[in-house]
C-alpha atoms as a PDB file:
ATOM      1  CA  UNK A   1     -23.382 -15.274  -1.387  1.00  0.00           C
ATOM      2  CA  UNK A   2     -24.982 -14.274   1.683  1.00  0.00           C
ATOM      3  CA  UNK A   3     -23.535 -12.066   4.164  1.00  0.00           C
ATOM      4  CA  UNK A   4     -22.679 -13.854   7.432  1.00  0.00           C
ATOM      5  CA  UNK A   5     -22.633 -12.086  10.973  1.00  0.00           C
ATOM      6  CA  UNK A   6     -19.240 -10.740  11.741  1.00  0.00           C
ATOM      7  CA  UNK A   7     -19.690  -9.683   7.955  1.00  0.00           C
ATOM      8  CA  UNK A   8     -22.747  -7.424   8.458  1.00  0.00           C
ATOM      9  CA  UNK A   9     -21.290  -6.441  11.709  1.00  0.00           C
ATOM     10  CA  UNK A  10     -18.327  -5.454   9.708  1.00  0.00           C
ATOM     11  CA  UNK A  11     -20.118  -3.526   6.893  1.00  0.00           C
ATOM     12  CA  UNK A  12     -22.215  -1.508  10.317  1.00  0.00           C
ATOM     13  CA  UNK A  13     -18.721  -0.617  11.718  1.00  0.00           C
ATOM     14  CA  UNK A  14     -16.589   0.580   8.721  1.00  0.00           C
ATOM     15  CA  UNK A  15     -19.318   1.515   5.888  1.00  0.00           C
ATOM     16  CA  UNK A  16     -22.564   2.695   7.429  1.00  0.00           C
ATOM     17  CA  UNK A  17     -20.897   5.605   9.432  1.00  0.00           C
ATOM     18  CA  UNK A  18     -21.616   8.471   7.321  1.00  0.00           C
ATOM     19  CA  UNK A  19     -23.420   6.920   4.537  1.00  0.00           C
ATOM     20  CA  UNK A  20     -26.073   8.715   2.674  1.00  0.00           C
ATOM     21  CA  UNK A  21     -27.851   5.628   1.949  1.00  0.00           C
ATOM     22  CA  UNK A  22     -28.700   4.402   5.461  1.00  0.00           C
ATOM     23  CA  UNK A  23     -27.568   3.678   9.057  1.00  0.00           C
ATOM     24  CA  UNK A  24     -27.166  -0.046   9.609  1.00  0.00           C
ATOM     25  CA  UNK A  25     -27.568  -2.619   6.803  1.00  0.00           C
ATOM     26  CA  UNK A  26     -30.826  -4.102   8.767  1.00  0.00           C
ATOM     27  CA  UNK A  27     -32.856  -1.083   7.941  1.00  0.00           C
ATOM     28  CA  UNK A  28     -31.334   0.365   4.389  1.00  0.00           C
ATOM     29  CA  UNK A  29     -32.912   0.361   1.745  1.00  0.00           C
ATOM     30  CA  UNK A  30     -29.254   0.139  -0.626  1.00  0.00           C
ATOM     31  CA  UNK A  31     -27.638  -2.541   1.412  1.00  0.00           C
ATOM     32  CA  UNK A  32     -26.213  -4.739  -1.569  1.00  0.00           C
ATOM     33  CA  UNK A  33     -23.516  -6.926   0.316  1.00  0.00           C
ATOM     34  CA  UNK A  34     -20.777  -7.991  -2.525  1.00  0.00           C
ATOM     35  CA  UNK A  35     -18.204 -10.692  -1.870  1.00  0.00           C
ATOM     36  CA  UNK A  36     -16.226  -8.890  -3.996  1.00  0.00           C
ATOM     37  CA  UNK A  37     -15.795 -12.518  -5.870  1.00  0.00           C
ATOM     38  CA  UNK A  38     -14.213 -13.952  -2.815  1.00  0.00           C
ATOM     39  CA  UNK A  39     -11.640 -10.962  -2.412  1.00  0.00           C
ATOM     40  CA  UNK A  40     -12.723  -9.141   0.501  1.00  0.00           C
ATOM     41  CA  UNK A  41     -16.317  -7.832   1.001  1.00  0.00           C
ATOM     42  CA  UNK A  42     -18.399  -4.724   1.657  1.00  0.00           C
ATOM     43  CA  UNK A  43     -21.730  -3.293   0.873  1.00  0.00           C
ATOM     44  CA  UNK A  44     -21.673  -1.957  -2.774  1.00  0.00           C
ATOM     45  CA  UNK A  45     -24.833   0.443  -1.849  1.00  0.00           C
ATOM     46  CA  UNK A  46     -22.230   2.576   0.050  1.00  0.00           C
ATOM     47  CA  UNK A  47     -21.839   6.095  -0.621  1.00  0.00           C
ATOM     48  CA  UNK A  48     -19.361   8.328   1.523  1.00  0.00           C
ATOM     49  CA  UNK A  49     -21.736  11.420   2.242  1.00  0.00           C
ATOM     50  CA  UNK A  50     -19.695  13.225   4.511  1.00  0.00           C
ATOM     51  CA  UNK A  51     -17.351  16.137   2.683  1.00  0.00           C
ATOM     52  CA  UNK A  52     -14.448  17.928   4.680  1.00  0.00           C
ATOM     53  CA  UNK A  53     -13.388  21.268   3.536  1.00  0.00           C
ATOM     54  CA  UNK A  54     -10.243  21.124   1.384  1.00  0.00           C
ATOM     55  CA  UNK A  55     -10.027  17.233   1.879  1.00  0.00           C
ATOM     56  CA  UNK A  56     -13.198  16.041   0.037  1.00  0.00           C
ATOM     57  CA  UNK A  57     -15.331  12.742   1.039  1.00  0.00           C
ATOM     58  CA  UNK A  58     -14.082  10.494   4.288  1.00  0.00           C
ATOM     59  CA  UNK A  59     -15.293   7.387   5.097  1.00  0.00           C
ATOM     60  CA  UNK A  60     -16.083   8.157   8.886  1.00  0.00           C
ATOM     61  CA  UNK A  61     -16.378   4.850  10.194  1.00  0.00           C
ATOM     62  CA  UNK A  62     -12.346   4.372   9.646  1.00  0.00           C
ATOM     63  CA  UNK A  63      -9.760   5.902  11.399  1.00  0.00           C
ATOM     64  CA  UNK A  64      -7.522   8.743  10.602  1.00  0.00           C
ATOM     65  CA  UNK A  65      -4.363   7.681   7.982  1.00  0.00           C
ATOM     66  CA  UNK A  66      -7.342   5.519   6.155  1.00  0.00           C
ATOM     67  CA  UNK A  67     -10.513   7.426   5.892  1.00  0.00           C
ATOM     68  CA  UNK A  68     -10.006   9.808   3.185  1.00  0.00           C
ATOM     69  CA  UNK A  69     -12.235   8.662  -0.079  1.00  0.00           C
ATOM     70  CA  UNK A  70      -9.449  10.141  -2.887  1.00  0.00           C
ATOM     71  CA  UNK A  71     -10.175  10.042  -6.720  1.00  0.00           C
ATOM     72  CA  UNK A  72     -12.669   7.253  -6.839  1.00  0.00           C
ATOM     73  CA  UNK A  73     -13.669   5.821 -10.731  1.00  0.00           C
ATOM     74  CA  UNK A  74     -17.163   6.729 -12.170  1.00  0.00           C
ATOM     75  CA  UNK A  75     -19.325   4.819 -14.627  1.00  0.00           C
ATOM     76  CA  UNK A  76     -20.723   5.847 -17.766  1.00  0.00           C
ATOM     77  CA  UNK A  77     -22.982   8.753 -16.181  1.00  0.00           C
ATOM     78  CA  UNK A  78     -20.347   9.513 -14.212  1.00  0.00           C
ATOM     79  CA  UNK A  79     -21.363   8.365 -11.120  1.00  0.00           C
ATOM     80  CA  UNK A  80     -18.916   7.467  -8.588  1.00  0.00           C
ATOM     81  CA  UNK A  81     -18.791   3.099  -8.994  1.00  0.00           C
ATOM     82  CA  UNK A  82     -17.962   1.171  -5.376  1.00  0.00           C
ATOM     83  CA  UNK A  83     -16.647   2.082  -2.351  1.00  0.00           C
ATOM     84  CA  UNK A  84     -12.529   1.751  -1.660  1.00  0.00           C
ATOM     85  CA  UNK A  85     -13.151  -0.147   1.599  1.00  0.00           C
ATOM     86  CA  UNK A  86     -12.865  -4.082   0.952  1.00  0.00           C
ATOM     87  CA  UNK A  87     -13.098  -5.925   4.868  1.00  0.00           C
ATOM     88  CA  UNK A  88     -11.806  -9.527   5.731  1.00  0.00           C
ATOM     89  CA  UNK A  89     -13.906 -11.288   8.591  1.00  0.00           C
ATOM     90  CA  UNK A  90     -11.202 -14.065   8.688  1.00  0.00           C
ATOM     91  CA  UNK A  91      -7.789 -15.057   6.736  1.00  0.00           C
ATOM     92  CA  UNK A  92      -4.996 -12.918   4.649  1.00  0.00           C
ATOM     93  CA  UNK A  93      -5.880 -11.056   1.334  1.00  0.00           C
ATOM     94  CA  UNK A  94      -2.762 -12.150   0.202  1.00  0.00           C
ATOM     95  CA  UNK A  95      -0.695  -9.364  -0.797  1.00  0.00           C
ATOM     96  CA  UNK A  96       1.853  -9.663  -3.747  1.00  0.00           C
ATOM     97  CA  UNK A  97       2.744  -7.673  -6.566  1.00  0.00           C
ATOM     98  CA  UNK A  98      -0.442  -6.837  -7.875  1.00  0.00           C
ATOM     99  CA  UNK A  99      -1.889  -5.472  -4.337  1.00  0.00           C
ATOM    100  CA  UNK A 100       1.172  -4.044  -2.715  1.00  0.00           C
ATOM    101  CA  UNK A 101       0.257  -3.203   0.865  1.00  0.00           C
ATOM    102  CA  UNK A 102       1.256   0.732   1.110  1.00  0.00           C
ATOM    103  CA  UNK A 103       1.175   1.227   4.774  1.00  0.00           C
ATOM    104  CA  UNK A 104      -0.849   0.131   7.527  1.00  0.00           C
ATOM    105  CA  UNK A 105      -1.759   0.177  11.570  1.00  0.00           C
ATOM    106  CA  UNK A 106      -3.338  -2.556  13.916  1.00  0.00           C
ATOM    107  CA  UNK A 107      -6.330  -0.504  15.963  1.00  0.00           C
ATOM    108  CA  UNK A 108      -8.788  -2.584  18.516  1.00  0.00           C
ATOM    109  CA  UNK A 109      -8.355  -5.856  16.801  1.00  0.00           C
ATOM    110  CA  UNK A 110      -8.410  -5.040  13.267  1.00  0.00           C
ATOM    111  CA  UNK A 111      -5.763  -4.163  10.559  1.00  0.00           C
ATOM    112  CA  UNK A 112      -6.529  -1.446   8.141  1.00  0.00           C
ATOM    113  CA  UNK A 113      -3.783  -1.605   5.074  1.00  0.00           C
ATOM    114  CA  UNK A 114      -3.241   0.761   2.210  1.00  0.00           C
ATOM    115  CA  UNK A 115      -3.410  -1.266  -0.923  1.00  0.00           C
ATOM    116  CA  UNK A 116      -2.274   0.118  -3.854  1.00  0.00           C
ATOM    117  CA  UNK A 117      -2.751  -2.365  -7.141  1.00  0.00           C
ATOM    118  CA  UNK A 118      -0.669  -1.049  -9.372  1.00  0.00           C
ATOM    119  CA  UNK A 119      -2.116  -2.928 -12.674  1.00  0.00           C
ATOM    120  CA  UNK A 120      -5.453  -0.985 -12.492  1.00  0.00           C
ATOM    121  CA  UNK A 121      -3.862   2.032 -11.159  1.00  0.00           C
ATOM    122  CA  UNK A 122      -6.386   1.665  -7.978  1.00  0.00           C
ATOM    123  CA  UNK A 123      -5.820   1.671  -4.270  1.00  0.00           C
ATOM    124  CA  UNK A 124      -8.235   0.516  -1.495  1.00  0.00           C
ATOM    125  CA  UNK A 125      -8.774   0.830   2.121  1.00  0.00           C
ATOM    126  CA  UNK A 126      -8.609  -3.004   3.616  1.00  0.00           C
ATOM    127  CA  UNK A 127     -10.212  -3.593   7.028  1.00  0.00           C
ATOM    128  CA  UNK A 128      -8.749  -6.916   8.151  1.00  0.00           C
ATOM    129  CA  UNK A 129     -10.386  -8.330  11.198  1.00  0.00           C
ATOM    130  CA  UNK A 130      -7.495 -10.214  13.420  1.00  0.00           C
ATOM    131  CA  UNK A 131      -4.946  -9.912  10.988  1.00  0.00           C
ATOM    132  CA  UNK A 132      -1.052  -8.505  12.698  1.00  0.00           C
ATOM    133  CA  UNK A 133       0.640  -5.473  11.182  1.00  0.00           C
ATOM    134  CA  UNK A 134       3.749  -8.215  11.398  1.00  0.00           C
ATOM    135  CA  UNK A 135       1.901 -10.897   9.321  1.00  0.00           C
ATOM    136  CA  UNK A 136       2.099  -8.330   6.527  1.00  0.00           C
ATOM    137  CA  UNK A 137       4.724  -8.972   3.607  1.00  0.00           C
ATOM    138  CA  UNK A 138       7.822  -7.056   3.173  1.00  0.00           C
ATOM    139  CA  UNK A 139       6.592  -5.186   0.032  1.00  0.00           C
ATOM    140  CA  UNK A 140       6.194  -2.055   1.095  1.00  0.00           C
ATOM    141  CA  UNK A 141       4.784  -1.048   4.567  1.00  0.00           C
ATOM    142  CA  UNK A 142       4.627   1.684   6.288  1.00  0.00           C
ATOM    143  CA  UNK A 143       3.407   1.705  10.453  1.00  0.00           C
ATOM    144  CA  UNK A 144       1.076   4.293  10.583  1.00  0.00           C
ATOM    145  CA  UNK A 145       0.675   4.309  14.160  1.00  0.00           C
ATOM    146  CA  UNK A 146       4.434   5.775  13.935  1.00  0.00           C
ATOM    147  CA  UNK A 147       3.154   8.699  11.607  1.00  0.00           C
ATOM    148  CA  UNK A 148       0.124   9.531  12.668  1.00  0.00           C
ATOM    149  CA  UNK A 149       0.756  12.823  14.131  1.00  0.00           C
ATOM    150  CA  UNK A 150       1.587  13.974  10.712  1.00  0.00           C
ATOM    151  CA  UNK A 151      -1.515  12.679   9.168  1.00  0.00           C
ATOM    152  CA  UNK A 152      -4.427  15.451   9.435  1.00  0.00           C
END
């Protein structure tokens, strides 16, 4: 599938800030965009490069409560395998029981959710482009815009 406008526009925003790979998906050389098989998207050529003392990597195009990296899995080398971030241009990821939204905040049109799936013991950063913190299920959410004061 190729990647549409808002989607690249997207991937620029939340991915490319940061990334050792490249600064915009027009001129890197590891853009790979990945539909993710229709759940979510981002650009699997992503690598978090930027390290804070005592946290680890962050993702610096996201905002504070969502941009720390955390354990990520590796492949057979042991390289570190896909980015955490999966981004919605349009529509609801449809949370349930298998991707339990963890906590989340609304910030300049977008909704970025805590997923935790707790089949494959993974979580993920979702970047949810006109989606309402209300629209989210009654799972288990938690505003971070109330919290984030105690978030460093």
């Amino acid at each position: 599938m190729q990647a549409n406008e808002a989607q690249i526009e997207m991937v620029n925003k939340f991915q490319c800030p940061g990334c050792v790979c490249g600064t915009c998906p027009d001129d890197c050389p590891s853009f790979k965009f990945d539909d993710n098989d229709g759940y979510g998207f981002q650009c699997d050529g992503h690598v978090a490069g930027t390290m804070v003392l005592g946290v680890d990597s962050v993702y610096l195009g996201l905002p504070k409560g969502f941009s720390h990296v955390g354990d990520r899995p590796r492949d057979v080398n042991g390289e570190h395998v896909k980015s955490h971030i999966r981004m919605w241009d349009r529509g609801d990821p449809g949370y349930d029981h298998l991707n339990v939204p963890v906590w989340a905040m609304e910030k300049d049109g977008f909704l970025f959710v805590r997923c935790y799936c707790p089949r494959s013991n993974r979580t993920f950063v979702d970047v949810i482009k006109g989606m309402s913190f209300d629209a989210l299920p009654d799972i288990a959410r938690t505003n971070v815009a109330e919290i984030l004061d105690a978030i460093d």
